[in-house]
N, C-alpha and C. Protein backbone atom coordinates (compact mmCIF):
# COMPACT_ATOMS: atom_id res chain seq x y z
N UNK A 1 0.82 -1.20 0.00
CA UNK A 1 0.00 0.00 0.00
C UNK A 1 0.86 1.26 0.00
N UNK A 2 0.64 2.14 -0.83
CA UNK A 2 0.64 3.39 -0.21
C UNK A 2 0.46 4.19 1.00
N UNK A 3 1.97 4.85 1.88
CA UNK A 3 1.79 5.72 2.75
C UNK A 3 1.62 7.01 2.44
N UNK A 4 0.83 7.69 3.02
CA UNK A 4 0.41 9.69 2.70
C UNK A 4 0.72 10.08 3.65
N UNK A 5 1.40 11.27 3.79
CA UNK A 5 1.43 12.40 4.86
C UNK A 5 0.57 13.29 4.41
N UNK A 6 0.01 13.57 5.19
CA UNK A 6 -0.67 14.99 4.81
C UNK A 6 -0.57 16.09 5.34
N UNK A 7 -0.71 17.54 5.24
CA UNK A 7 -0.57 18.77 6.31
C UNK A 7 -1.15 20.00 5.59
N UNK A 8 -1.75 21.09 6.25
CA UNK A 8 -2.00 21.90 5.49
C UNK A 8 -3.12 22.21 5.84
N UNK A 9 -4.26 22.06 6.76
CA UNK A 9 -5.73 22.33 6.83
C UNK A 9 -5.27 23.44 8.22
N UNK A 10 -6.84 23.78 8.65
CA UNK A 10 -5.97 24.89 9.76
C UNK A 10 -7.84 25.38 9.70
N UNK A 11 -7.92 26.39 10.41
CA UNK A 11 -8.83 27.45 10.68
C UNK A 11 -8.49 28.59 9.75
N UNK A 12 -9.38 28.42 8.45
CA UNK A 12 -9.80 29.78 8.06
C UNK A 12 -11.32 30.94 8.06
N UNK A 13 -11.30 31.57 7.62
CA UNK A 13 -12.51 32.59 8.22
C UNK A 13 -13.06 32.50 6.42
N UNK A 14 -14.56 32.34 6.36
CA UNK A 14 -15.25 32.24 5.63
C UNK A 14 -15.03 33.45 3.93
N UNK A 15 -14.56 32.64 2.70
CA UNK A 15 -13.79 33.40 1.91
C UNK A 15 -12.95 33.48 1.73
N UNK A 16 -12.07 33.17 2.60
CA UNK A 16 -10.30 32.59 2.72
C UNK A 16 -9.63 31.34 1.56
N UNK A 17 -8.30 31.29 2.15
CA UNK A 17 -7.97 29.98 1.18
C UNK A 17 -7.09 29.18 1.91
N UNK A 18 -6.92 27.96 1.50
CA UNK A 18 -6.14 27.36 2.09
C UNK A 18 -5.41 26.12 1.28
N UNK A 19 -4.52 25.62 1.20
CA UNK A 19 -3.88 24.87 0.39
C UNK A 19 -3.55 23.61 1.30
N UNK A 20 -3.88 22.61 0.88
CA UNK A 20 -3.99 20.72 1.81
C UNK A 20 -2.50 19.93 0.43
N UNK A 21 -2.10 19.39 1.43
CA UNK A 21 -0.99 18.42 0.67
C UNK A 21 -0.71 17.20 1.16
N UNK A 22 -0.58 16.20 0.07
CA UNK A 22 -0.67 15.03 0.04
C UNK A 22 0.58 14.54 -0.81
N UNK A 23 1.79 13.98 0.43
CA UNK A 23 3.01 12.97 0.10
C UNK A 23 2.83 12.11 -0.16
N UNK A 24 3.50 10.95 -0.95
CA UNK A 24 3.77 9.66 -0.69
C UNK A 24 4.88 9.38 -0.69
N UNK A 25 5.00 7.96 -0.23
CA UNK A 25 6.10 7.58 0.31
C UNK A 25 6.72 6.35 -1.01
N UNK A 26 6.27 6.66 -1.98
CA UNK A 26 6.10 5.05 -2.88
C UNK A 26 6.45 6.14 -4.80
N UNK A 27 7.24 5.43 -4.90
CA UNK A 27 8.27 5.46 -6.48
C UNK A 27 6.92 5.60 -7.58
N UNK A 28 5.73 4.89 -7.38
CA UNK A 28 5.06 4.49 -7.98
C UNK A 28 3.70 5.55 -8.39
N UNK A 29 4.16 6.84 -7.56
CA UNK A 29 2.85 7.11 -7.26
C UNK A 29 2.88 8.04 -8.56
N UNK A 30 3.49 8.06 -9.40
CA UNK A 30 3.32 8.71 -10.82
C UNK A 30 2.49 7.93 -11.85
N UNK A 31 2.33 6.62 -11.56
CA UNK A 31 1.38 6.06 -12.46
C UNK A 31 0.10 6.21 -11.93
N UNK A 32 -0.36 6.75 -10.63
CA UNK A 32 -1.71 6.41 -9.49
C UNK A 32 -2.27 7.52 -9.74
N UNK A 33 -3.43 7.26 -10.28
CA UNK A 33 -4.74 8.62 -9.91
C UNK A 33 -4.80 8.80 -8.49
N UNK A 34 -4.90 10.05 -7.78
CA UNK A 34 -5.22 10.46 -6.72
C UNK A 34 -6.55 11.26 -6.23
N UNK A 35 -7.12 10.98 -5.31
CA UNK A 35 -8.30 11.71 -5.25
C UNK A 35 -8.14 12.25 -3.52
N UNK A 36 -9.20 13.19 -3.72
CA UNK A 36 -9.56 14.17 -2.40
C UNK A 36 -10.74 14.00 -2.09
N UNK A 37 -11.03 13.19 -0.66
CA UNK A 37 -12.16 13.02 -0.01
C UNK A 37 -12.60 13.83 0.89
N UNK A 38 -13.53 14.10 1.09
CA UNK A 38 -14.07 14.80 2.52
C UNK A 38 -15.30 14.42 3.65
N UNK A 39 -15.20 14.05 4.77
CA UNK A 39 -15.82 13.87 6.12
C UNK A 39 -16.14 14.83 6.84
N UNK A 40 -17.79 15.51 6.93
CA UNK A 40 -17.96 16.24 7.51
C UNK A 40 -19.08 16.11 8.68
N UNK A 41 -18.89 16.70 9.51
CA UNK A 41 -19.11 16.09 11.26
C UNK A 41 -20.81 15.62 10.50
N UNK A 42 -20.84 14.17 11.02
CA UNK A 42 -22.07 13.42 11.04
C UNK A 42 -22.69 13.04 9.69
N UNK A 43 -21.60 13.56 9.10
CA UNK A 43 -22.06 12.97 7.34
C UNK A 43 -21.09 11.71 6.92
N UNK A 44 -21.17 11.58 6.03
CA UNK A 44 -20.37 10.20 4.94
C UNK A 44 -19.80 10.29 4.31
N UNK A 45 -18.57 10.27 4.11
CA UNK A 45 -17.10 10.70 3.66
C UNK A 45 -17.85 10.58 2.13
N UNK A 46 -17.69 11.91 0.90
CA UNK A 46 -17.82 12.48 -0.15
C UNK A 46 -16.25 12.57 -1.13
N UNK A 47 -16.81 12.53 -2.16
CA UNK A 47 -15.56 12.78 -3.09
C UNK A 47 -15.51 14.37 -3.51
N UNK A 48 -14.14 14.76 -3.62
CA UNK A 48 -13.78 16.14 -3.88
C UNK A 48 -13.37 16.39 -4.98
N UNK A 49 -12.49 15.73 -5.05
CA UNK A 49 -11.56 15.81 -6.50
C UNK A 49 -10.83 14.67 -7.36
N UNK A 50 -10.28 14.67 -8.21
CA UNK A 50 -9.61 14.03 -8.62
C UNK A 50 -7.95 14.33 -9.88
N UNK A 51 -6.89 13.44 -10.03
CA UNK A 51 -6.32 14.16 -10.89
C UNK A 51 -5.26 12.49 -11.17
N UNK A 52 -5.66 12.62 -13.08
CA UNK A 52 -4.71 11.62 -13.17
C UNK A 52 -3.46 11.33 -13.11
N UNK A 53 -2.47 10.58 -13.34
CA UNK A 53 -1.76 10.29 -13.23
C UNK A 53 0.02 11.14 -14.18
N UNK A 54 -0.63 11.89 -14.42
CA UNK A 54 0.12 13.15 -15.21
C UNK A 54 -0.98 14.09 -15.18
N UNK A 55 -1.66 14.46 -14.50
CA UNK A 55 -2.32 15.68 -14.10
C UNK A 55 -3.00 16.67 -15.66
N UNK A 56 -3.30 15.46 -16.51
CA UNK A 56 -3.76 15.99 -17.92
C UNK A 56 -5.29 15.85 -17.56
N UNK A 57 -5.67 14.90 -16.23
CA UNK A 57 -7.46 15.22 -16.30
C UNK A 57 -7.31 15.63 -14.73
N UNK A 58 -8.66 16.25 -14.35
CA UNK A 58 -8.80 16.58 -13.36
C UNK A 58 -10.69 16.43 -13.70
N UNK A 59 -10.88 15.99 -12.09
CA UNK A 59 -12.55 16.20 -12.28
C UNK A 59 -13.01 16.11 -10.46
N UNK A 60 -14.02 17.51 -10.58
CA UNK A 60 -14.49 18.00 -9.03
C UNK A 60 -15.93 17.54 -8.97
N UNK A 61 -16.28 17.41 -7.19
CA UNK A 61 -17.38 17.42 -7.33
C UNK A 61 -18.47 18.85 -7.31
N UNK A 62 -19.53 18.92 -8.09
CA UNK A 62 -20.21 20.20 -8.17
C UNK A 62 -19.88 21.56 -7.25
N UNK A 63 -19.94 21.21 -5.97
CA UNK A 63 -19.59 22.15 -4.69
C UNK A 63 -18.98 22.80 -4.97
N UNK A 64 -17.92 22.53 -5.21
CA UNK A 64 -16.50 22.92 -5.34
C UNK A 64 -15.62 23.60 -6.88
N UNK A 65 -16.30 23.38 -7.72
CA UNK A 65 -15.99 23.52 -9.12
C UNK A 65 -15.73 25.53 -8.89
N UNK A 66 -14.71 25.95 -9.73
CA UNK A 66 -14.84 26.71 -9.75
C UNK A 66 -13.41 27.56 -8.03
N UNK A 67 -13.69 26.81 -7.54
CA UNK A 67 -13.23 27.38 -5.99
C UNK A 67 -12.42 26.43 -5.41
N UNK A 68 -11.98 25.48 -6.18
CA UNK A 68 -10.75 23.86 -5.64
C UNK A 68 -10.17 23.95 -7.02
N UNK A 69 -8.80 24.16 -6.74
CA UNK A 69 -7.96 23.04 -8.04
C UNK A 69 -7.22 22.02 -7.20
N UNK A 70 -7.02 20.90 -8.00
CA UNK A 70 -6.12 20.26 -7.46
C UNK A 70 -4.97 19.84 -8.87
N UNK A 71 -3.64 19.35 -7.95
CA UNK A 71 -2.70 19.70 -8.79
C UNK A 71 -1.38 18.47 -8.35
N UNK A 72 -0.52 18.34 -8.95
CA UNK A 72 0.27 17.45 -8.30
C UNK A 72 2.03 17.63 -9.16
N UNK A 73 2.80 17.12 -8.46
CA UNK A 73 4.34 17.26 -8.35
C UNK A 73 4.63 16.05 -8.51
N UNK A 74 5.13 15.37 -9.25
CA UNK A 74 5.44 13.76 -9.52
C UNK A 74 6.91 13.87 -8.73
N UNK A 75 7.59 15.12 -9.36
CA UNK A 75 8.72 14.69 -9.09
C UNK A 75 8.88 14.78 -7.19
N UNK A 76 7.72 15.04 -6.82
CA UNK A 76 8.00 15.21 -4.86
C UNK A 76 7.15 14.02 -4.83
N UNK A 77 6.22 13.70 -5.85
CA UNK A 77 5.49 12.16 -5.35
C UNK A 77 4.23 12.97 -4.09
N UNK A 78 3.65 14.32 -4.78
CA UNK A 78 2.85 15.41 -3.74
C UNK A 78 1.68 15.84 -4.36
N UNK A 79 0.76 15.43 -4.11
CA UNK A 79 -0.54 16.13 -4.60
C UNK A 79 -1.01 17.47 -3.71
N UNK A 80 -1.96 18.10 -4.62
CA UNK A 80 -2.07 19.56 -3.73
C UNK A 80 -3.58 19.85 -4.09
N UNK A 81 -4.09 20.40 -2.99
CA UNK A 81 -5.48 20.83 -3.25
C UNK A 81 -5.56 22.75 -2.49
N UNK A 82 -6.02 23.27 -4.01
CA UNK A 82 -5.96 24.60 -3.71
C UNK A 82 -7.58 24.80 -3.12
N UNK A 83 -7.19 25.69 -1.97
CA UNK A 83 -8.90 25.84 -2.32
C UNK A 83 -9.45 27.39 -1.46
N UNK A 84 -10.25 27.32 -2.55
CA UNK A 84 -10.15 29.46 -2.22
C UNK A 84 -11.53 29.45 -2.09
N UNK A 85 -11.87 30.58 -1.86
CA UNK A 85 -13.35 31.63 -1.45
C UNK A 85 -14.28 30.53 -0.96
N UNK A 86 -13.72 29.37 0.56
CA UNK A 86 -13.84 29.06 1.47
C UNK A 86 -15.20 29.07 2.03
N UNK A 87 -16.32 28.26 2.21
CA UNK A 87 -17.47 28.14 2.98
C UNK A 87 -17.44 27.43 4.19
N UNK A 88 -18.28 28.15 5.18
CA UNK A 88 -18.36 26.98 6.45
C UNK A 88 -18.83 25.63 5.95
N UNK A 89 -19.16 25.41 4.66
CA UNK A 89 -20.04 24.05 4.50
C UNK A 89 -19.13 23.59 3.84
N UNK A 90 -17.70 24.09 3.60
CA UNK A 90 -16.53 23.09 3.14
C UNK A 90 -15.83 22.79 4.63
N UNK A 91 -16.35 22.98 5.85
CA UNK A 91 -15.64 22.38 6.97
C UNK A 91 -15.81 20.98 6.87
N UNK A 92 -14.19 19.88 7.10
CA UNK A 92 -14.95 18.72 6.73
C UNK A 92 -12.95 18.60 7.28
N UNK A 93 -12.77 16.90 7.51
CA UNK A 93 -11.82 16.27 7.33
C UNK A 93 -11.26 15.92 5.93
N UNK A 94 -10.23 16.47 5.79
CA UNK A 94 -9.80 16.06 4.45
C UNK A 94 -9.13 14.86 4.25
N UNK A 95 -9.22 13.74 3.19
CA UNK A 95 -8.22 12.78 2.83
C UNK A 95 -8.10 12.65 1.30
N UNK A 96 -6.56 12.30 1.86
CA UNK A 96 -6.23 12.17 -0.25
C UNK A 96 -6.48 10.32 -0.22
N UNK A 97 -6.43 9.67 -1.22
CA UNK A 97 -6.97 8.41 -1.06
C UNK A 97 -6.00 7.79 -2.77
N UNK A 98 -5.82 6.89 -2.86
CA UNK A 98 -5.28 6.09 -4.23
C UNK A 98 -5.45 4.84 -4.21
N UNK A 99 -6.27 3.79 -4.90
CA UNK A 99 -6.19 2.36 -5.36
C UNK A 99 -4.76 1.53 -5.75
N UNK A 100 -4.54 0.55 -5.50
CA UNK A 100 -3.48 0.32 -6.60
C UNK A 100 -4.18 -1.23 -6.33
N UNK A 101 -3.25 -2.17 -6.67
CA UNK A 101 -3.03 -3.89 -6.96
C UNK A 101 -2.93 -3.85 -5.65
N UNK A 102 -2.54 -3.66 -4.90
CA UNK A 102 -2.23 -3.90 -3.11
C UNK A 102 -3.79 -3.41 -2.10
N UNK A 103 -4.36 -2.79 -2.42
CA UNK A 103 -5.63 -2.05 -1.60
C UNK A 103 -5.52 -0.90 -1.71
N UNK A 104 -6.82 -0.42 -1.18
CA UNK A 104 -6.99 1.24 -0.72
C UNK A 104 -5.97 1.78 0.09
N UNK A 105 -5.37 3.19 -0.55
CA UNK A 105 -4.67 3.80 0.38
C UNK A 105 -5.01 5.53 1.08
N UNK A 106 -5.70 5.40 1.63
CA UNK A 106 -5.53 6.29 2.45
C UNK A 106 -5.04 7.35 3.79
N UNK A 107 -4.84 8.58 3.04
CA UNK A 107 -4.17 9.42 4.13
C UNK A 107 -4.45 9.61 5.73
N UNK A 108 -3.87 9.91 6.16
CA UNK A 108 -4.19 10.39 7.51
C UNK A 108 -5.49 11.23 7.76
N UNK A 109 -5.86 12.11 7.45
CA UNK A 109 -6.87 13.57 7.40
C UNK A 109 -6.29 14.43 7.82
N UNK A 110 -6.77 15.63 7.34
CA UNK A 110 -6.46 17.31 7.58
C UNK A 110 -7.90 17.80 8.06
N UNK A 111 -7.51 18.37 9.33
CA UNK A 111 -8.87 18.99 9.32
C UNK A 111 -9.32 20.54 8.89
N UNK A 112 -10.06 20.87 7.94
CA UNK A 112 -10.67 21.86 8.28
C UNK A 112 -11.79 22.80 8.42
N UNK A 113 -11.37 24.00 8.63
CA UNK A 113 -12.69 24.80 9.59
C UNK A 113 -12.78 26.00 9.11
N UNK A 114 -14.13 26.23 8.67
CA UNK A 114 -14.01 27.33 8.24
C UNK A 114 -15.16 28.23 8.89
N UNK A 115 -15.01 28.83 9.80
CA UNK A 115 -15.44 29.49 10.39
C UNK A 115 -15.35 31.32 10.89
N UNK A 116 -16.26 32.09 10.86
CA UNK A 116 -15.84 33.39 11.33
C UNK A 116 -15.67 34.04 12.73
């Protein structure tokens, strides 16, 4: 499996931005689509984003279109999720997540909060 670090979530104030990042620890992760999940208090972990494996597709869910890019660094083996003009209803745990031949790999979570 794939290991992720993640870091980057925090308390911002409604309209803000904030940028979430997602390491791996694995040679491989240039062939792996990566995606961005989100868990928000008492709901069911949702899909955010996505970006292939050379970052030639990308695809969001509705919410977010417009106000998330996500983006990635092969050569750091680092995915990145930009994400600007910030709603309290994007408060949520973040995880980056990847399939391979071995199982699901998922990150740790980032939390964040967007609150005034």
């Amino acid at each position: 499996q794939v290991q992720f670090v993640q870091s980057g979530g925090g308390l911002v104030q409604p309209g803000g931005s904030l940028t979430l990042s997602c390491a791996a620890d694995r040679f491989t992760f240039i062939t792996q689509t990566i995606k961005w999940y989100r868990q928000a208090p008492g709901k069911g972990r949702e899909f955010v984003a996505l970006i292939t494996p050379h970052g030639n597709v990308t695809d969001y869910t509705d919410s977010v279109k417009g106000r998330f890019t996500i983006s990635r660094d092969n050569t750091k083996n680092t995915v990145y999720l930009q994400m600007n003009s910030l709603k309290p209803e994007d408060t949520a745990v973040y995880y980056c997540y990847t399939y391979t031949t071995q199982g699901h790999s998922w990150g740790q979570g980032t939390q964040v909060t967007v609150s005034s």
